[in-house]
Structure formats: structure tokens, C-alpha cells
Protein backbone atom coordinates (compact mmCIF):
# COMPACT_ATOMS: atom_id res chain seq x y z
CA UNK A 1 16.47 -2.60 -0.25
CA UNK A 2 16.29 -2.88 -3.96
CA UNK A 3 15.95 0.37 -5.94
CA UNK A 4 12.33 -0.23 -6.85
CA UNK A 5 11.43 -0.69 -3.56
CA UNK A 6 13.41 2.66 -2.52
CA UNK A 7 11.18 4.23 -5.36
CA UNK A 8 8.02 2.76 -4.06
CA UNK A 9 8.92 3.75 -0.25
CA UNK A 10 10.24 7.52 -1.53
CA UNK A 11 6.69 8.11 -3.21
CA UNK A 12 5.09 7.48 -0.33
CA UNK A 13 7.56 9.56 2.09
CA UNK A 14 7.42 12.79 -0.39
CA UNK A 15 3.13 12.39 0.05
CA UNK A 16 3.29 11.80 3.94
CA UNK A 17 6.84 13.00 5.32
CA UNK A 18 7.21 12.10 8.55
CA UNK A 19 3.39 10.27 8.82
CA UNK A 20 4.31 7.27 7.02
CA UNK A 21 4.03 4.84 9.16
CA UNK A 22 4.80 1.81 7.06
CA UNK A 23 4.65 0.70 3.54
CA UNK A 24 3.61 -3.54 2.17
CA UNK A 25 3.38 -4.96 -0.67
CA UNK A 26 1.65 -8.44 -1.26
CA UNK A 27 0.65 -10.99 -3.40
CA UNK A 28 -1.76 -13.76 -3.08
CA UNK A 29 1.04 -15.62 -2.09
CA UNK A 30 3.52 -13.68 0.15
CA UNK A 31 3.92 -10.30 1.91
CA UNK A 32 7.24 -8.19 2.36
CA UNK A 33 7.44 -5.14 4.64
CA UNK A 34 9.08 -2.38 2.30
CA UNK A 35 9.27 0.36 5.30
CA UNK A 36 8.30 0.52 9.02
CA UNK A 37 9.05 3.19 11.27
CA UNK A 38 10.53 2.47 14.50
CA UNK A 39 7.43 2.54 16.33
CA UNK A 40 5.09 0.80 14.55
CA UNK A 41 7.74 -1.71 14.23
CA UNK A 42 7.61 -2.20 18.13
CA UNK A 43 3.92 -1.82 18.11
CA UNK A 44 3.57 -4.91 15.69
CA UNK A 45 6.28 -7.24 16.99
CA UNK A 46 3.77 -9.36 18.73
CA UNK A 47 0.73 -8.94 16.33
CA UNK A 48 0.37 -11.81 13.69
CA UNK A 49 0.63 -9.59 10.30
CA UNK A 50 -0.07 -12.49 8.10
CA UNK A 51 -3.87 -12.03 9.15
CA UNK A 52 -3.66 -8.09 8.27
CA UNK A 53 -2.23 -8.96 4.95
CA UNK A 54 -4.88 -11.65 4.45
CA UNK A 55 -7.38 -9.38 5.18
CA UNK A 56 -5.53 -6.81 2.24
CA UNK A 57 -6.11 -9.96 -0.09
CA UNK A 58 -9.69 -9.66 -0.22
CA UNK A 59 -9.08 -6.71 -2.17
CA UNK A 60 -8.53 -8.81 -4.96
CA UNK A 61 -12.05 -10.13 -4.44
CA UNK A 62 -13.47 -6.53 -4.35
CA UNK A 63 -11.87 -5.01 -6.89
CA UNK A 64 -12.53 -7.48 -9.32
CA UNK A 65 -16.48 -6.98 -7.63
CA UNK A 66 -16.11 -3.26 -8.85
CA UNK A 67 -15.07 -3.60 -11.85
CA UNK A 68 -17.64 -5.48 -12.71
CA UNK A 69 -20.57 -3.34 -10.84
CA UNK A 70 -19.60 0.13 -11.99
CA UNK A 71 -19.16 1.94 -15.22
CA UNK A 72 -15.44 2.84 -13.40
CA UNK A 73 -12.51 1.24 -12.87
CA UNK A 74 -11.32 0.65 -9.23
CA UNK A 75 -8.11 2.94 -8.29
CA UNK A 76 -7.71 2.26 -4.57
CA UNK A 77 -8.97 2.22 -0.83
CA UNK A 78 -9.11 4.41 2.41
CA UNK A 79 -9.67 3.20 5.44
CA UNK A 80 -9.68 5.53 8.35
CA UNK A 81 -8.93 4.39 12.07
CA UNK A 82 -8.73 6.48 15.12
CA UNK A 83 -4.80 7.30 14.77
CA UNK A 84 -3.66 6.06 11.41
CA UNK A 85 -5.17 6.26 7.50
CA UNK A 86 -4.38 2.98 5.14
CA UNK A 87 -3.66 3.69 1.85
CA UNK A 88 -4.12 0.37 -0.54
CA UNK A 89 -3.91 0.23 -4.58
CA UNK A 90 -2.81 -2.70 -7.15
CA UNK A 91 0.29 -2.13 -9.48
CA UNK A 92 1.36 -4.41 -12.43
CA UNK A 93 -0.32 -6.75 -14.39
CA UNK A 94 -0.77 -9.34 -12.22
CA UNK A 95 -1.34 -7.38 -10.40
CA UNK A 96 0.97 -6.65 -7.02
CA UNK A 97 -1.36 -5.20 -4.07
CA UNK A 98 0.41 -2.06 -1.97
CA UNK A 99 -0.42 0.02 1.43
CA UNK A 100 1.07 2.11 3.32
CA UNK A 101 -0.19 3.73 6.64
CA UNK A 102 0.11 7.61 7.86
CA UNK A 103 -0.75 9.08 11.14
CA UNK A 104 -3.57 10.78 11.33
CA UNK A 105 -4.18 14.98 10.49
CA UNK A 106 -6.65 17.00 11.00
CA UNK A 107 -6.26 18.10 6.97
CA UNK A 108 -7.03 16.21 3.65
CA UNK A 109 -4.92 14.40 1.77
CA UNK A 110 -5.04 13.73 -1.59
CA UNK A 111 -4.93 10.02 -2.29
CA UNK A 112 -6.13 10.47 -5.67
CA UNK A 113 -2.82 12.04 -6.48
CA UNK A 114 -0.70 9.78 -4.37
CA UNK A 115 -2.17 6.64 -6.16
CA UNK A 116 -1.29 8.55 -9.79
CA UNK A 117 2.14 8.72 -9.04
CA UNK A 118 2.22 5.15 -7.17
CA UNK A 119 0.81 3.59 -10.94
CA UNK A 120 3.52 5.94 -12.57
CA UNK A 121 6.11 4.69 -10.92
CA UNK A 122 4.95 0.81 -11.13
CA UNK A 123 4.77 1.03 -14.73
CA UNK A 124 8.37 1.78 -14.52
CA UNK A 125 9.32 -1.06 -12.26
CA UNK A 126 8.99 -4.84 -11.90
CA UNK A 127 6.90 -4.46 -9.02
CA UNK A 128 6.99 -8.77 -8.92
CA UNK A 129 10.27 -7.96 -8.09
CA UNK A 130 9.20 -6.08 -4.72
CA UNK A 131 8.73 -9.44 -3.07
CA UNK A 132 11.73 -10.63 -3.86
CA UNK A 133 13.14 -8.18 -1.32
């Protein structure tokens, strides 16, 4: 793993610990896995992920939607499910798209603050580079 993708994959451990369940990054292009736990390795090994990923893409359809619809600028998306949370944000200029799952809690979490230190980090990094993995 190269060391921006060990950055990427630590900022997400030190918000989750042991809840991450997996980290992506993708393009409109290409995907790479930067983490997976064990078991939601085994628990995807027959599930096509190119149509989750696609799905991730549309992002870049929506967020382009926001921007243009609200006196805001877009900063990333939650989606809940019955045992995990998704995490997804865009790094870079062209931009790169990321997310990362945790387990469920019964407490908050603050992705405001995780996505803050996700576009500190990026701006650091050639996040292109992530798919190069």
C-alpha cells in the first residue's frame, strides 16, 4: 500500500477504530479497494462491486446538482443501512471520490469532522495516485 493510501486508510481507522469496515476510492474510470476487513471481504467475494461503485459515481452527478441549487458547497454523504453507515466525499481537483463503511452504534458520529481531516489530508497527497495502488 502506498503511503497516501496508508494516510487515507489511518484517518479513517483513528475516526472509527475497529468499525471500519472498508475504505474505496474511485474515479469515473476505475475503483481500488484501499482497506477491507476480513469479513466484509468474505461477505463481498461474490457480490459484483463494480455496480456499488457505479452507483458512488452518480455522486458526481449530484454534487455538481448541489452546487448549483444551494447557496453551499457540497462536503459529503451519509447513508445509513441496518448494520453499516457509508461515509462518501470528493478529494482533489479532479476530483477523486472516497467511502468508507463503519458498523453501526447506537451514538453519533461526527462526519463533519471526519470529512475535515479527509480534505486535509488530500490536499497533502496526490490522491490520483490512490488508484494507482
Amino acid at each position: 500500500m502506498s503511503d497516501a493510501a496508508s494516510r487515507f486508510v489511518e484517518v479513517f481507522r483513528e475516526f472509527g477504530g475497529d468499525t471500519l469496515r472498508d475504505v474505496w476510492v474511485f474515479d469515473r474510470d476505475g475503483h481500488q479497494p484501499l482497506y477491507l476487513r476480513d469479513d466484509i471481504e468474505t461477505a463481498i467475494a461474490d457480490v459484483d462491486v463494480s455496480h456499488l461503485v457505479d452507483n458512488e459515481r452518480f455522486g458526481y452527478i449530484t454534487r455538481d446538482t448541489y452546487e448549483a441549487l444551494y447557496y453551499a458547497d457540497y462536503s459529503y454523504t451519509i447513508r445509513g443501512f441496518d448494520t453499516f453507515e457509508q461515509f462518501r466525499t470528493f478529494v482533489g481537483d479532479k476530483p477523486v471520490g472516497v467511502f468508507a463503511g463503519f458498523d453501526a452504534t447506537d451514538t453519533g458520529r461526527n462526519f463533519a469532522a471526519l470529512n475535515d481531516r479527509i480534505q486535509d489530508v488530500a490536499g497533502d497527497l496526490d490522491v490520483e495516485a490512490l488508484l494507482e495502488d
